[in-house]
Protein backbone atom coordinates (compact mmCIF):
# COMPACT_ATOMS: atom_id res chain seq x y z
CA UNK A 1 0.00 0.00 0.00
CA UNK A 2 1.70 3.24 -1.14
CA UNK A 3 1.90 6.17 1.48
CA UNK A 4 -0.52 9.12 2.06
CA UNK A 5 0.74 11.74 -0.51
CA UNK A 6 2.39 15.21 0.31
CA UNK A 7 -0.72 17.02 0.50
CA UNK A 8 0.01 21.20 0.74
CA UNK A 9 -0.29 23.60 -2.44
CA UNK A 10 3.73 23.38 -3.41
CA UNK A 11 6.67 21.80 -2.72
CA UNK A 12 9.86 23.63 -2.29
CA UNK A 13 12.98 22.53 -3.93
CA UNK A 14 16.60 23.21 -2.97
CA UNK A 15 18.28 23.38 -5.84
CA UNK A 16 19.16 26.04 -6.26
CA UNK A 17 19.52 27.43 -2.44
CA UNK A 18 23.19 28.35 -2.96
CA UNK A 19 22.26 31.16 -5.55
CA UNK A 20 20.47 33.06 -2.36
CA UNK A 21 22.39 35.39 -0.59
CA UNK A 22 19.88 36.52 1.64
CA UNK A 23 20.06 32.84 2.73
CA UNK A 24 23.66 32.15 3.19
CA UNK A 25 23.73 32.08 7.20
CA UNK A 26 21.78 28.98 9.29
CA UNK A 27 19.74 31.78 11.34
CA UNK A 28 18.88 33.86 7.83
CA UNK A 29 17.83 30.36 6.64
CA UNK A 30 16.08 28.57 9.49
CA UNK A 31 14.22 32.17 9.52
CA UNK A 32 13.00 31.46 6.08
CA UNK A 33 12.04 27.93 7.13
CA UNK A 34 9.64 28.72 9.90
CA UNK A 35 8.15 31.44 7.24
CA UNK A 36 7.39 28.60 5.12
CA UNK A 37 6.04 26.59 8.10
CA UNK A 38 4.04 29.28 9.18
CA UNK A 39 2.37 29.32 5.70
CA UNK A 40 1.73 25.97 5.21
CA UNK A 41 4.04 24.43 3.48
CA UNK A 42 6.58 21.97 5.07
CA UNK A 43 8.10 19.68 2.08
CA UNK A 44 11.32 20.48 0.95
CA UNK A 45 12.88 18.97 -2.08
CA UNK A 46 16.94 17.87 -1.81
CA UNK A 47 19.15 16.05 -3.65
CA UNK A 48 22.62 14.60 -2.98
CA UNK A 49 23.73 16.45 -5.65
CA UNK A 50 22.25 19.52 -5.12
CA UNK A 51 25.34 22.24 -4.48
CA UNK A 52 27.30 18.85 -4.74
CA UNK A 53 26.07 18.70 -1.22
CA UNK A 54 26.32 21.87 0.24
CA UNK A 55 22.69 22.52 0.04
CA UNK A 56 21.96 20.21 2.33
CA UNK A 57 24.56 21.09 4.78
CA UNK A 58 23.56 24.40 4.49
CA UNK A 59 19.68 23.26 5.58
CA UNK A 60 21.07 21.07 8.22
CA UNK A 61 23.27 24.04 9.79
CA UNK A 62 20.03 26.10 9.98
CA UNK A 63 17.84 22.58 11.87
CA UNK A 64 20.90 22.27 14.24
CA UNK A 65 20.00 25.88 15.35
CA UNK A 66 16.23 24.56 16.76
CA UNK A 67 16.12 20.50 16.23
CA UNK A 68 12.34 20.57 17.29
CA UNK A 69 11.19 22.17 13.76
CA UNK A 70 12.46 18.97 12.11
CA UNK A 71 8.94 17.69 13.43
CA UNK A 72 7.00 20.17 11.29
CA UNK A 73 9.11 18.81 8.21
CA UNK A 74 8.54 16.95 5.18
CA UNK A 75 12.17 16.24 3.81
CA UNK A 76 12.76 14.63 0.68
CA UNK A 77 16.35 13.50 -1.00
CA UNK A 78 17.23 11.95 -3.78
CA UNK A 79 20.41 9.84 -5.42
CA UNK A 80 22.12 7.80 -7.98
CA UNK A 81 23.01 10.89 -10.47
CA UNK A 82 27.30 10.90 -9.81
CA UNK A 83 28.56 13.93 -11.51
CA UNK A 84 31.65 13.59 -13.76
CA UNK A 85 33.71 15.81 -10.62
CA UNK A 86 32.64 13.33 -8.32
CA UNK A 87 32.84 10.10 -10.52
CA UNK A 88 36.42 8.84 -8.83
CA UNK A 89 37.02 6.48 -11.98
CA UNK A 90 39.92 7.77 -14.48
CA UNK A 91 37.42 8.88 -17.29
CA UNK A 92 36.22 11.34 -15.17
CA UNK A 93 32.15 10.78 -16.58
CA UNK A 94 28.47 11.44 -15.56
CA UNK A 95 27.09 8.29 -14.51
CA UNK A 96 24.22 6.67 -12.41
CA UNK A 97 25.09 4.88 -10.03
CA UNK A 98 22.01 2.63 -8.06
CA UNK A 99 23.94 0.10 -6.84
CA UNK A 100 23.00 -0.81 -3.40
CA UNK A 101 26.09 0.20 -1.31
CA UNK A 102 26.10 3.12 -3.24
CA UNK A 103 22.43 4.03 -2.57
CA UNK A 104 22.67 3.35 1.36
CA UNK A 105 25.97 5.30 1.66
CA UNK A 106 23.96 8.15 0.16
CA UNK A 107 21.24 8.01 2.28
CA UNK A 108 23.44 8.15 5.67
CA UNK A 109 25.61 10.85 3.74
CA UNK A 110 22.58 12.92 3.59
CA UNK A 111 20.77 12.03 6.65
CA UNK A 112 24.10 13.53 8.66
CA UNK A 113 24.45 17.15 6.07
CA UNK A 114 20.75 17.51 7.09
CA UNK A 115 21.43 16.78 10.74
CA UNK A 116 18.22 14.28 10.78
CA UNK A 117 18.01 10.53 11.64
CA UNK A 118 15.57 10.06 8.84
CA UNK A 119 14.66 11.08 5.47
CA UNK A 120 10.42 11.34 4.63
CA UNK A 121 11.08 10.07 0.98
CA UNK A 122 13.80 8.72 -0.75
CA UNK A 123 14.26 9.07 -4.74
CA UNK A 124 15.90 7.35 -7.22
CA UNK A 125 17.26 10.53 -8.91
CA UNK A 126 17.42 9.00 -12.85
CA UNK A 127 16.67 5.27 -13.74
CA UNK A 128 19.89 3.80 -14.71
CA UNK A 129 20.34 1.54 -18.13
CA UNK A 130 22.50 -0.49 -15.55
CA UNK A 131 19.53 -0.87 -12.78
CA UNK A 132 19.49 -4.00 -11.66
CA UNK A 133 15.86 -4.40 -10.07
CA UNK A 134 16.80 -7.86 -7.42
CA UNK A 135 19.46 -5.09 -6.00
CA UNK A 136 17.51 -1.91 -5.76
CA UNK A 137 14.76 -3.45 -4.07
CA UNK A 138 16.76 -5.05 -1.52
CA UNK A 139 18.70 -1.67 -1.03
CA UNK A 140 15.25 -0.04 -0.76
CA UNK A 141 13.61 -2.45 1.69
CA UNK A 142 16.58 -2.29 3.84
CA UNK A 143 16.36 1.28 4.07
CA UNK A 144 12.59 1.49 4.92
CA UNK A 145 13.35 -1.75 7.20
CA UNK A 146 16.09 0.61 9.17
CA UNK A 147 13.66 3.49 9.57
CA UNK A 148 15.79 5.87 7.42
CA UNK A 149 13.40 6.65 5.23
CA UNK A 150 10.08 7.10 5.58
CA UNK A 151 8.94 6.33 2.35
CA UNK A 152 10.45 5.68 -1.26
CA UNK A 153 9.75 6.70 -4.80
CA UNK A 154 10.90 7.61 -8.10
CA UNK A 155 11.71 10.73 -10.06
CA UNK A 156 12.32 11.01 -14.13
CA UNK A 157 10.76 7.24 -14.26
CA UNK A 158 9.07 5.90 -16.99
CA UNK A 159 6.32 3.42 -16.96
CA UNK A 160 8.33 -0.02 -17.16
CA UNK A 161 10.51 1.65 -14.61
CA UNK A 162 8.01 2.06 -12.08
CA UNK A 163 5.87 -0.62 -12.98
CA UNK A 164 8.82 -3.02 -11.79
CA UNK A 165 9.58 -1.55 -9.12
CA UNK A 166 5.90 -1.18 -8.03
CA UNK A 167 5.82 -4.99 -8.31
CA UNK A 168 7.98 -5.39 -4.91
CA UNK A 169 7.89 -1.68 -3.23
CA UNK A 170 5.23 0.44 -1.74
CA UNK A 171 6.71 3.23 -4.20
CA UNK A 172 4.94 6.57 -2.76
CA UNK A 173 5.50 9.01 -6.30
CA UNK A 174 7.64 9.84 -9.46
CA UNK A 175 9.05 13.31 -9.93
CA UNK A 176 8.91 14.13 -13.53
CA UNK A 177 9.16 17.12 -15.30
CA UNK A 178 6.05 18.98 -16.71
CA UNK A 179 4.80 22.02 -17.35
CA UNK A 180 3.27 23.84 -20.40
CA UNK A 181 6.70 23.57 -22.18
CA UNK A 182 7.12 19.82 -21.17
CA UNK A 183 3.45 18.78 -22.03
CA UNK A 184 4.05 15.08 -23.27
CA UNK A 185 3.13 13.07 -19.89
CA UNK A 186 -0.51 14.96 -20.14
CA UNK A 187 -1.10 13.26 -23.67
CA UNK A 188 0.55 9.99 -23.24
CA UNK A 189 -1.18 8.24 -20.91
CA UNK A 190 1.62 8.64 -18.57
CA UNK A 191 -0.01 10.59 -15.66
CA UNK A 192 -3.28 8.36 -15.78
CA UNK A 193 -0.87 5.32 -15.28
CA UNK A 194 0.81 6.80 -12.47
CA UNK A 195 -2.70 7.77 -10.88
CA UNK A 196 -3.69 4.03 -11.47
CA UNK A 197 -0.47 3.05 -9.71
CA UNK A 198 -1.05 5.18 -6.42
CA UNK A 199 1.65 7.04 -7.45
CA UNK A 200 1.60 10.98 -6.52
CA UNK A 201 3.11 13.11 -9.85
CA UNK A 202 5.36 15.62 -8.63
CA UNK A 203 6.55 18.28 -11.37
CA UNK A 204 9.87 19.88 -11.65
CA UNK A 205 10.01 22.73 -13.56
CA UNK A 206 6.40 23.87 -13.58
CA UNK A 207 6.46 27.19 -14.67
CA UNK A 208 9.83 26.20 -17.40
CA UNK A 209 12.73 27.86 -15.47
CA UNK A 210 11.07 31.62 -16.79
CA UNK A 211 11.32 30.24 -20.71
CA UNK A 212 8.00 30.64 -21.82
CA UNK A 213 7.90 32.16 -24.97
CA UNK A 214 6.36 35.63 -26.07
CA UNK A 215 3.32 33.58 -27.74
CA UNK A 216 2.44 32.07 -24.53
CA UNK A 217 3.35 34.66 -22.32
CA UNK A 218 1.06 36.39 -24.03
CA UNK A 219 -1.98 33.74 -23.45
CA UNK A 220 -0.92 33.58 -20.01
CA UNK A 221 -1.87 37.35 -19.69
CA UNK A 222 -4.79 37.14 -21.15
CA UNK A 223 -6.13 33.87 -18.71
CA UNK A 224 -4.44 35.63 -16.23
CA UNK A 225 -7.09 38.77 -17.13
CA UNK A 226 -10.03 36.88 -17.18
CA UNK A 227 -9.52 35.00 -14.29
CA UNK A 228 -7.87 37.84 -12.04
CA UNK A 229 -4.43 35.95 -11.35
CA UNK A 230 -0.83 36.39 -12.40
CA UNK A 231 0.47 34.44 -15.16
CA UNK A 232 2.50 32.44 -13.31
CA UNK A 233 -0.15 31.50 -11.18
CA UNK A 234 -2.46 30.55 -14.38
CA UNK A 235 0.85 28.07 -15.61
CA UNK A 236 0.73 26.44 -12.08
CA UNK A 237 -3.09 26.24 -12.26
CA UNK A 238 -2.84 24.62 -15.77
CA UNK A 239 -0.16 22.07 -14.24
CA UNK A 240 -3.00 20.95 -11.46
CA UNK A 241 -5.30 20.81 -13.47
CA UNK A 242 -3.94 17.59 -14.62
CA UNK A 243 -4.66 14.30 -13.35
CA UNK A 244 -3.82 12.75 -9.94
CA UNK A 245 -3.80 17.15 -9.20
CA UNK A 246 0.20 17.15 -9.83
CA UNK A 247 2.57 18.94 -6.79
CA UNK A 248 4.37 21.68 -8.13
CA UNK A 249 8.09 21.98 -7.40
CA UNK A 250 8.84 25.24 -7.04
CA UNK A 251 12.14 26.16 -8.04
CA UNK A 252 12.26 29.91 -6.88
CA UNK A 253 13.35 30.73 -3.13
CA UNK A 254 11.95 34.14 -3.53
CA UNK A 255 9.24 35.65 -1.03
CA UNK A 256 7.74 37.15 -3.63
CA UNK A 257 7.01 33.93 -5.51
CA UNK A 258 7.00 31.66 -3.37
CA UNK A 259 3.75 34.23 -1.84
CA UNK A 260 2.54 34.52 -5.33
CA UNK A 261 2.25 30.86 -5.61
CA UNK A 262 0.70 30.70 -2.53
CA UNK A 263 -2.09 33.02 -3.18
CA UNK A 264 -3.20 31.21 -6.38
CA UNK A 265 -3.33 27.77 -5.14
CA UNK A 266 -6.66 27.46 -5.09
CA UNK A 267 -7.37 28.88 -9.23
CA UNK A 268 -8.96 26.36 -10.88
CA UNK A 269 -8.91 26.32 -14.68
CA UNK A 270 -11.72 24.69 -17.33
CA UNK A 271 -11.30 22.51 -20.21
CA UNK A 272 -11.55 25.32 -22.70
CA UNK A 273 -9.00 27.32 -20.93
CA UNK A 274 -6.72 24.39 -20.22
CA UNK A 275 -6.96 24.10 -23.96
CA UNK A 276 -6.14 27.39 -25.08
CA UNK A 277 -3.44 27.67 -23.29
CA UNK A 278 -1.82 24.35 -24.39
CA UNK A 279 -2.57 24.87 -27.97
CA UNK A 280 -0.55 28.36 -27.33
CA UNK A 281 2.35 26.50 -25.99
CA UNK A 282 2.31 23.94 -28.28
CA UNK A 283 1.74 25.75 -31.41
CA UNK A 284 -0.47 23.17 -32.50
CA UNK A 285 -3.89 22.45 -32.37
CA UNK A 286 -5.24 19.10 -29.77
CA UNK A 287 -6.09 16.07 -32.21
């Protein structure tokens, strides 16, 4: 039986925390953490790779400063993406690694930079070519055996991937990208699959790193008009407006948008709009 889903109108990823000045010190930080408590929203996306690390350690600095907040937390990591400074072979390469020490040395790598005993969800970061299912799974049961993590999913999986997987683990979501520039899981079949499969969807990238086009930036305006909300609220409406209501990741660690976000959680788009606006994007008309 998969776990109860992260239910709150975003989740928060870490990413790109380093790029935050305002940030920088663990009392600036844990200060912006009990904002976002305050507001609702406790989930916060990590990765082992994320600041090849240091995001994490710069999170856990800030928890060390009031250990009791890690209560009111939702903490997710992820692993098996080895970056070619980090790959300690002599070619030097990019490579995914899911091999099962591999995957428990992350886990206890991150659990001490976050100063936690145990991670909410664990991700595989990329399915590997080299995956080798017998492993994972006992690498993954282990883990949720141990109490370490709470729960375990996927993120960039495809169907065979997480159908698999599914087979012999209580898998609790898949983080895949999608947004109105990364439409094809909403006319696939894909998200309907996952929904079937009890998986949550949780999209990275949903409002396209700021690349929307003029075209669409332009329909966004006008939805955003009609409806009284900012564009980037109407792009996060369109994203839940998909099925299994996809969890935004929002990539931003500005007030401003992470507020703005906030404030349009509860837009709700119709077919026609929903439409309109991917036909903008898209540049095509639906079949």
């Amino acid at each position: 039986m998969n776990q109860k889903p992260i239910e709150q109108p975003v989740l928060l990823g870490m990413m790109r925390l380093l790029d935050y000045p305002q940030l920088a010190t663990p009392q600036q930080l844990l200060g912006f953490i009990e904002r976002c408590v305050e507001s609702g929203l406790s989930g916060f996306d990590h990765a082992n790779i994320y600041g090849l690390g240091e995001c994490e350690a710069r999170f856990g600095a800030a928890l060390r400063l009031q250990p009791a907040l890690r209560q009111q937390l939702q903490l997710i990591s992820k692993a098996d993406i080895v970056p070619a400074a980090q790959d300690r072979s002599r070619w030097q390469v990019k490579h995914y690694n899911t091999a099962a020490q591999y995957l428990t040395e992350s886990v206890e790598a991150s659990l001490s930079r976050l100063a936690v005993e145990r991670l909410d969800s664990f991700l595989l970061h990329r399915p590997s070519p080299l995956l080798h299912t017998d492993e994972v799974v006992r690498a993954l049961q282990g883990l949720l055996e141990s109490g370490k993590v709470g729960g375990i999913g996927l993120s960039n999986a495809e169907p065979l991937h997480w159908q698999v997987l599914c087979r012999e683990l209580p898998l609790r979501c898949n983080q895949i990208e999608l947004s109105l520039l990364a439409q094809q899981a909403a006319w696939d079949g894909r998200l309907q699959a996952m929904q079937a499969d009890g998986l949550q969807v949780q999209a990275w990238s949903p409002l396209a790193g700021g690349a929307f086009p003029p075209a669409l930036q332009q329909a966004l305006a006008e939805v955003g008009e009609a409806v009284q909300a900012t564009p980037n609220q109407v792009a996060l409406a369109w994203v839940r407006s998909l099925p299994g209501k996809p969890l935004p990741i929002l990539g931003s660690l500005r007030w401003s948008r992470i507020e703005e976000a906030l404030a349009g959680a509860a837009l709700q788009l119709d077919a026609p709009t929903w439409f309109y606006l991917a036909e903008a994007a898209r540049g095509i008309k639906a079949p």
